[in-house]
Structure formats: structure tokens, C-alpha cells
Protein backbone atom coordinates (compact mmCIF):
# COMPACT_ATOMS: atom_id res chain seq x y z
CA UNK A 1 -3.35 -15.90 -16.01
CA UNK A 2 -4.15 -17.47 -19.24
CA UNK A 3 -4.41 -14.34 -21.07
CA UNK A 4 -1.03 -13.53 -19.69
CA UNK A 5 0.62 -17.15 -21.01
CA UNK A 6 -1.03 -16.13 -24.32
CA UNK A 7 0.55 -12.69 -24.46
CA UNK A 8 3.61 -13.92 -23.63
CA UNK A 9 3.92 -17.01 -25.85
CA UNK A 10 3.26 -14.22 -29.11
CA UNK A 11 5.50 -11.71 -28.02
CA UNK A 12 8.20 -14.70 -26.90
CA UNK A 13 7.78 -15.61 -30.50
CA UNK A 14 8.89 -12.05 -32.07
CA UNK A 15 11.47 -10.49 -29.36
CA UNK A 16 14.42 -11.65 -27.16
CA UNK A 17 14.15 -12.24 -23.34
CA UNK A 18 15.66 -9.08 -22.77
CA UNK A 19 12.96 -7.36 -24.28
CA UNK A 20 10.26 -9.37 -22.83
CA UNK A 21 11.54 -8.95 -19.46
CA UNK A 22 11.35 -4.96 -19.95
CA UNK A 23 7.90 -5.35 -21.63
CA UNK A 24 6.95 -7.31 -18.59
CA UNK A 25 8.07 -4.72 -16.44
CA UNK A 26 6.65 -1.66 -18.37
CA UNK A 27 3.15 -3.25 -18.54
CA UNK A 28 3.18 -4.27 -14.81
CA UNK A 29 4.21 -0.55 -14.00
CA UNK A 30 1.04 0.71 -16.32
CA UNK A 31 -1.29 -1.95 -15.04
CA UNK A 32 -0.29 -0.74 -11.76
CA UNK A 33 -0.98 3.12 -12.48
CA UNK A 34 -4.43 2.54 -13.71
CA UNK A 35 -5.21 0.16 -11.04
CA UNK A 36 -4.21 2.55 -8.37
CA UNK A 37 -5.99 5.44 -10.70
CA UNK A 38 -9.39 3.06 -10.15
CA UNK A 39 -8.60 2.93 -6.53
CA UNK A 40 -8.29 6.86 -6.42
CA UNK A 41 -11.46 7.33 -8.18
């Protein structure tokens, strides 16, 4: 969790909601895919 707050405070800093909100969603989507990718192996 606190590397998350961290990561979000920096990007907050340099891009718009909007973006962070998709950037949110992209990573969670990718962190999902390699988690289930671990799961497969």
C-alpha cells in the first residue's frame, strides 16, 4: 500500500486525474496478467 501512495503522489504530481485514473487501470490490468501468469505456472 505504501508503495502504491508513493507512486501515486509522483505521478499525481506530473499528469491530470484523467490520466491517472487510466494509468491506474492499465497497471491493475498488467499486475493482474502476470499474477494470473504466476498462478498458471
Amino acid at each position: 500500500i505504501r508503495l502504491f501512495n508513493i507512486i501515486y503522489k509522483l505521478i499525481g504530481r506530473k499528469m491530470k486525474r484523467k490520466k491517472i485514473i487510466l494509468f491506474i487501470l492499465n497497471f491493475g490490468l498488467f499486475y493482474r496478467g502476470i499474477f494470473n501468469v504466476d498462478i498458471g505456472k
